[in-house]
PDB file of N, CA and C in Angstrom:
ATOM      1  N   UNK A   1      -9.607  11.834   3.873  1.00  0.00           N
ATOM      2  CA  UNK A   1      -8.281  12.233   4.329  1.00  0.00           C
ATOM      3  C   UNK A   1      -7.448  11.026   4.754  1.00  0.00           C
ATOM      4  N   UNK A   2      -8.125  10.030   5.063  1.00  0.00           N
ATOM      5  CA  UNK A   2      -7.250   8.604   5.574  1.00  0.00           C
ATOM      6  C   UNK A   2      -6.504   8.163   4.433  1.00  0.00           C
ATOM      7  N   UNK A   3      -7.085   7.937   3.303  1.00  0.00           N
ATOM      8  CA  UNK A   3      -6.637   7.450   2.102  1.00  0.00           C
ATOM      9  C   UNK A   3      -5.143   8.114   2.152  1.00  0.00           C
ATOM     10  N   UNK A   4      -5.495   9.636   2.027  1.00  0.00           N
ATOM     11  CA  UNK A   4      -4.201  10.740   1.664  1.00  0.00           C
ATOM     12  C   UNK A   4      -3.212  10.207   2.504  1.00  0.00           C
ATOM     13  N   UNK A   5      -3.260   9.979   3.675  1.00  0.00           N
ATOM     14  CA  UNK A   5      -2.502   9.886   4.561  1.00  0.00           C
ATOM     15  C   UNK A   5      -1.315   8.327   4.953  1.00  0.00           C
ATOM     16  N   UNK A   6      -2.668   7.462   4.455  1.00  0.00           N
ATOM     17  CA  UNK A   6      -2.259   6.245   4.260  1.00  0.00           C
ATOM     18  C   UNK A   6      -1.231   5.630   2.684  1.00  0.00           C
ATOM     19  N   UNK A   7      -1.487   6.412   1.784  1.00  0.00           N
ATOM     20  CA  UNK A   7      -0.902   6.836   0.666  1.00  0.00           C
ATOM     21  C   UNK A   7       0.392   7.428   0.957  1.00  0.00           C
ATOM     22  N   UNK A   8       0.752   8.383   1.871  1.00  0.00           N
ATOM     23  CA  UNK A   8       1.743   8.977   1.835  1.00  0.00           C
ATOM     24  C   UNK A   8       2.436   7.595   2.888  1.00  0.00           C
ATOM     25  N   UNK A   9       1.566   7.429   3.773  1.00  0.00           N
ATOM     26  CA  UNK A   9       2.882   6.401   4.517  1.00  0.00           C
ATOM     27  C   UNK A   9       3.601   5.479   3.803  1.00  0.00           C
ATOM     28  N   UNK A  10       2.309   4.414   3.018  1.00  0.00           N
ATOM     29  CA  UNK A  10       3.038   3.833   1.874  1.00  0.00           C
ATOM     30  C   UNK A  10       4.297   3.769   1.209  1.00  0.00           C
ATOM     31  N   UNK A  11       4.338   5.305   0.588  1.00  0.00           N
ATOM     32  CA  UNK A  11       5.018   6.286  -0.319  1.00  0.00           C
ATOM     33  C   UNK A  11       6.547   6.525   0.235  1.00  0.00           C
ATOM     34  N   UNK A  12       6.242   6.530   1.735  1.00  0.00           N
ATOM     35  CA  UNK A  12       7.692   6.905   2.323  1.00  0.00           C
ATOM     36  C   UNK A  12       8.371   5.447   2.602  1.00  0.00           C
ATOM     37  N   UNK A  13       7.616   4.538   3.438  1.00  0.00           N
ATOM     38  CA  UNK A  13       7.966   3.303   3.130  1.00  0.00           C
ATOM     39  C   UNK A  13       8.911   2.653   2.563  1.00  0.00           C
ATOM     40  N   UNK A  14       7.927   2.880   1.015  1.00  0.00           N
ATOM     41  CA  UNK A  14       9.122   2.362  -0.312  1.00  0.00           C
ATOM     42  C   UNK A  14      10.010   3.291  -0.607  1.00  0.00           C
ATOM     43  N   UNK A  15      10.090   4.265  -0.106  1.00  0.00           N
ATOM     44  CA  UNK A  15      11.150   5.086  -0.637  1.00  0.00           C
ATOM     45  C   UNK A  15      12.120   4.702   0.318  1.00  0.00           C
ATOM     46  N   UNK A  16      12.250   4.703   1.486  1.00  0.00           N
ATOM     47  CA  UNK A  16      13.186   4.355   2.777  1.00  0.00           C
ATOM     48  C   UNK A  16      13.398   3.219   1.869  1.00  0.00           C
ATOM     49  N   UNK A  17      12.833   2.165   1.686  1.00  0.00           N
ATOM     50  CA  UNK A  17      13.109   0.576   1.565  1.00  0.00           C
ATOM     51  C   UNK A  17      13.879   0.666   0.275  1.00  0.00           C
ATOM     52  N   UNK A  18      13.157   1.440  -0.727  1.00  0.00           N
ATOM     53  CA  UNK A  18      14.472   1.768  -1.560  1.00  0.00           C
ATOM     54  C   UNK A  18      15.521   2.199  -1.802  1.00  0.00           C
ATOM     55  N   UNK A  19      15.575   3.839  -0.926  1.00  0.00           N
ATOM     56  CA  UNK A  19      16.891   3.957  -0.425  1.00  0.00           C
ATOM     57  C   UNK A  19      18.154   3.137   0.401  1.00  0.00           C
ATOM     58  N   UNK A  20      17.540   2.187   1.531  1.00  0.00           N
ATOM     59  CA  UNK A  20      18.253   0.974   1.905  1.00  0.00           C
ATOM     60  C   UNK A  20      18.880  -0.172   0.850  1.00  0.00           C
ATOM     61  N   UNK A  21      18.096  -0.172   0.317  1.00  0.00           N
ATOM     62  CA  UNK A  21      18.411  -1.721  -0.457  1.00  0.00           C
ATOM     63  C   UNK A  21      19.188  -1.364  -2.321  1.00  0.00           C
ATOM     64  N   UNK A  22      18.892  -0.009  -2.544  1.00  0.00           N
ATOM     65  CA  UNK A  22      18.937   0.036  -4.319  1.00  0.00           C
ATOM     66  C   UNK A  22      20.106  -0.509  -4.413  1.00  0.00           C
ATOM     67  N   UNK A  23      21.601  -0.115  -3.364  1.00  0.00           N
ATOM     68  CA  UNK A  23      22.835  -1.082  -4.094  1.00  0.00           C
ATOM     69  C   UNK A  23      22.863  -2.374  -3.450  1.00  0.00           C
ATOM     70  N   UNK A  24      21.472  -3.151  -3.024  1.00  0.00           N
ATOM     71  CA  UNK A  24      22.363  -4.591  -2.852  1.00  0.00           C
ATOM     72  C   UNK A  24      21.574  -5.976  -3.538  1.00  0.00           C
ATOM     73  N   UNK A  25      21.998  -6.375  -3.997  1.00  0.00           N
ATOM     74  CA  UNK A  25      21.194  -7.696  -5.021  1.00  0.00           C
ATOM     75  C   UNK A  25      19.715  -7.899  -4.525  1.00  0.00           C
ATOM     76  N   UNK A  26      18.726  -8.024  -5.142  1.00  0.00           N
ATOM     77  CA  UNK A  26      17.516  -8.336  -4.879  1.00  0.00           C
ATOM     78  C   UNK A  26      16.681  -7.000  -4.177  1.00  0.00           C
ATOM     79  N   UNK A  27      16.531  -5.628  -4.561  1.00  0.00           N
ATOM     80  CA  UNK A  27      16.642  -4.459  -4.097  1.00  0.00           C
ATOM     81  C   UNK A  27      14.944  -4.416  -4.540  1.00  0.00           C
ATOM     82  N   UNK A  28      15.417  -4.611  -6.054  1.00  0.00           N
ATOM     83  CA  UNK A  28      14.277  -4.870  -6.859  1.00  0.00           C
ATOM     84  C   UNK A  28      12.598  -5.367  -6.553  1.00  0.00           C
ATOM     85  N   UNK A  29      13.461  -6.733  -6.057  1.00  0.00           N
ATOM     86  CA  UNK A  29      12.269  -7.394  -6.099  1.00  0.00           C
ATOM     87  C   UNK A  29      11.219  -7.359  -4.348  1.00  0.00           C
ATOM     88  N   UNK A  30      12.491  -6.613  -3.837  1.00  0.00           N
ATOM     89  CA  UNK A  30      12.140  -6.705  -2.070  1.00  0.00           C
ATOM     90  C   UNK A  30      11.113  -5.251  -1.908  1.00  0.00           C
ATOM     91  N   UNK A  31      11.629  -4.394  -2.833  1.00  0.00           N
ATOM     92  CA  UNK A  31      10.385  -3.168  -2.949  1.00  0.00           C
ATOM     93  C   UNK A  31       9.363  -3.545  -3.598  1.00  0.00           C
ATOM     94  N   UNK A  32       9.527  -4.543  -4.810  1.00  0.00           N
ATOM     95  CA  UNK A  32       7.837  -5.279  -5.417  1.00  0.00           C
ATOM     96  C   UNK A  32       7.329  -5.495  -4.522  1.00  0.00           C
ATOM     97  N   UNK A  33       7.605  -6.494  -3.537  1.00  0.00           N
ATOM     98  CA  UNK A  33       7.127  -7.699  -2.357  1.00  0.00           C
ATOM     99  C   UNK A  33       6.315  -6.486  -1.249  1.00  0.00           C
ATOM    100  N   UNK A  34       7.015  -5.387  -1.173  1.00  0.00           N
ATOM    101  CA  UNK A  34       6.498  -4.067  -0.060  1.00  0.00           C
ATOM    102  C   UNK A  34       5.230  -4.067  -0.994  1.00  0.00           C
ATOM    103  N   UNK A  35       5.568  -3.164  -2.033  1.00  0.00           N
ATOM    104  CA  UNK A  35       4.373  -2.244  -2.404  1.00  0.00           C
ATOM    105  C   UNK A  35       3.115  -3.402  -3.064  1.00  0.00           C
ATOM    106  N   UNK A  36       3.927  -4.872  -3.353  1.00  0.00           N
ATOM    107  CA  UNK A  36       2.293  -5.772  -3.668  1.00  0.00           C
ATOM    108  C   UNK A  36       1.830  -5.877  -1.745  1.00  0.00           C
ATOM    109  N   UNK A  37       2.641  -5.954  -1.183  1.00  0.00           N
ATOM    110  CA  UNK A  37       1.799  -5.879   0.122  1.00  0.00           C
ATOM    111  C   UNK A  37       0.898  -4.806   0.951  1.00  0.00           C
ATOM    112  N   UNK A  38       1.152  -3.630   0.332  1.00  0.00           N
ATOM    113  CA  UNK A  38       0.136  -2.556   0.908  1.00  0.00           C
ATOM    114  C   UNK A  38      -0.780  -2.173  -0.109  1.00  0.00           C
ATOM    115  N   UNK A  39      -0.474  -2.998  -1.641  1.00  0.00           N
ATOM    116  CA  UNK A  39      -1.365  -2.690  -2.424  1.00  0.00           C
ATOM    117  C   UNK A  39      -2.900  -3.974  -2.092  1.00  0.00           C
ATOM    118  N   UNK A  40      -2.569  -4.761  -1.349  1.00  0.00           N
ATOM    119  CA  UNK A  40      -3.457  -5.993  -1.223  1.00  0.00           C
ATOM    120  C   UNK A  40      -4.095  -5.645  -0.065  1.00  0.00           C
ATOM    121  N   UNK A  41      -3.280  -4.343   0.858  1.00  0.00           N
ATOM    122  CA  UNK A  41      -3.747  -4.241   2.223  1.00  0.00           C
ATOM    123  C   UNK A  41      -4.870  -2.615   1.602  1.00  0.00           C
ATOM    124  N   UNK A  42      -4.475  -2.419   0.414  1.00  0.00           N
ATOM    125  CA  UNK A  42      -5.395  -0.794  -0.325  1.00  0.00           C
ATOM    126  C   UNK A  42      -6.688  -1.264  -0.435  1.00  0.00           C
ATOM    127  N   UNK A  43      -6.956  -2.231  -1.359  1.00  0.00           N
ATOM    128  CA  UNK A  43      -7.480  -3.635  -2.092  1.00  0.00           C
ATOM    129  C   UNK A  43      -8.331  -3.643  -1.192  1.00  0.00           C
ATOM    130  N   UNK A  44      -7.991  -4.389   0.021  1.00  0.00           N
ATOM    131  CA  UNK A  44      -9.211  -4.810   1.183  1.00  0.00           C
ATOM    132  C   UNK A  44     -10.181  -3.371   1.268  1.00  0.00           C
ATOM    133  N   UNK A  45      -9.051  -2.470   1.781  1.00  0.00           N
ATOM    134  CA  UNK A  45      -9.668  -1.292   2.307  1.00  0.00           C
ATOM    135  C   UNK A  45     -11.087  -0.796   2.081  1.00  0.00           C
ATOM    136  N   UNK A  46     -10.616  -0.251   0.348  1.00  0.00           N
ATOM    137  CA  UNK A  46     -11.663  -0.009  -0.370  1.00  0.00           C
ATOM    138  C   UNK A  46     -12.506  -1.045  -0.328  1.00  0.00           C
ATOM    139  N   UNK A  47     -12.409  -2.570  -0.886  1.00  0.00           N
ATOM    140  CA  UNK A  47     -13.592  -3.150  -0.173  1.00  0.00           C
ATOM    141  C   UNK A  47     -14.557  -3.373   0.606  1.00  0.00           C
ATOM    142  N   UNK A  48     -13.963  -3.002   1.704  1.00  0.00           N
ATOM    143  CA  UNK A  48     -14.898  -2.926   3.122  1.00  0.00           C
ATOM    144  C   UNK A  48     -15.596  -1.602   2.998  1.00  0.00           C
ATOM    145  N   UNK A  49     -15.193  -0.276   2.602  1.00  0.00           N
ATOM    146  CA  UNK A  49     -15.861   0.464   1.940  1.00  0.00           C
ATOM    147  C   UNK A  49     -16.788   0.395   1.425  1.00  0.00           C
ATOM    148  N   UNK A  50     -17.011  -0.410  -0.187  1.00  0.00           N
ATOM    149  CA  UNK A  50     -17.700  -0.374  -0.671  1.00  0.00           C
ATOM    150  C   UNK A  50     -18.739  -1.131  -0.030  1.00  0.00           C
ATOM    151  N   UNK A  51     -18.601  -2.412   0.550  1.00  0.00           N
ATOM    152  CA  UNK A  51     -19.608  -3.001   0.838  1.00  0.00           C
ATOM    153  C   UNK A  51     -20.171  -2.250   1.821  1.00  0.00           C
ATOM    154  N   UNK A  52     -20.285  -1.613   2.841  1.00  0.00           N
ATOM    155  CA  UNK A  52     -20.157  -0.916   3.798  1.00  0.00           C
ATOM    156  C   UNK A  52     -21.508   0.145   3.148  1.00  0.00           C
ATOM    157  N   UNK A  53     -20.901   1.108   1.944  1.00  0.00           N
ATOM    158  CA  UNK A  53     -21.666   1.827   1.085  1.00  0.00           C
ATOM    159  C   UNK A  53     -22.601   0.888   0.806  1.00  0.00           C
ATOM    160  N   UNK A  54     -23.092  -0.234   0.035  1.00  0.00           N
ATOM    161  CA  UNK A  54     -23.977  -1.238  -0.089  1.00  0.00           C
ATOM    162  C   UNK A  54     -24.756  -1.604   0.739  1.00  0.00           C
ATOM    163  N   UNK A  55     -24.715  -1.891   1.880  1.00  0.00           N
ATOM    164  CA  UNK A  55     -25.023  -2.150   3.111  1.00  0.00           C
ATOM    165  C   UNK A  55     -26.175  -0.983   3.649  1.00  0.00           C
ATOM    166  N   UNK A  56     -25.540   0.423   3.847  1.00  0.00           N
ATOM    167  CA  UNK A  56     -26.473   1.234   3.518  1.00  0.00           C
ATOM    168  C   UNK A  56     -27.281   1.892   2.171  1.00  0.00           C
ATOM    169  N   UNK A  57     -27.370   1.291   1.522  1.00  0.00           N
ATOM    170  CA  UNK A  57     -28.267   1.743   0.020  1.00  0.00           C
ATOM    171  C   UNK A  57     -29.333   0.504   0.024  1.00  0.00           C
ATOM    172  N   UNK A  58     -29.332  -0.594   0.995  1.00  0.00           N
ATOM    173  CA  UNK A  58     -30.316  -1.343   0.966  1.00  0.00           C
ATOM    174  C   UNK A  58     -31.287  -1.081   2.277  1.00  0.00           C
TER     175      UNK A  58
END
């Protein structure tokens, strides 16, 4: 359920950040810069996960 939840915050995020910015120069690239940043902060997540899962299977 964290995932779901953390997904939706994300989700609203870029949508706010897009609604703010779509008419002003560089709108574009300032919602890339968001969503590569919670995609690197997803990234870890699941990592620690998995190893975590690993950790107990040994």
């Amino acid at each position: 359920m964290i995932g779901l939840t953390y997904g939706q915050e994300i989700w609203k995020r870029c949508y706010d950040l897009n609604n703010a910015t779509w008419n002003r120069p560089g709108a574009l690239k300032l919602l890339t810069d968001e969503i590569n940043k919670y995609k690197t902060d997803i990234l870890a997540l699941l990592r620690s996960k998995m190893d975590k899962k690993k950790r107990e299977q040994v």
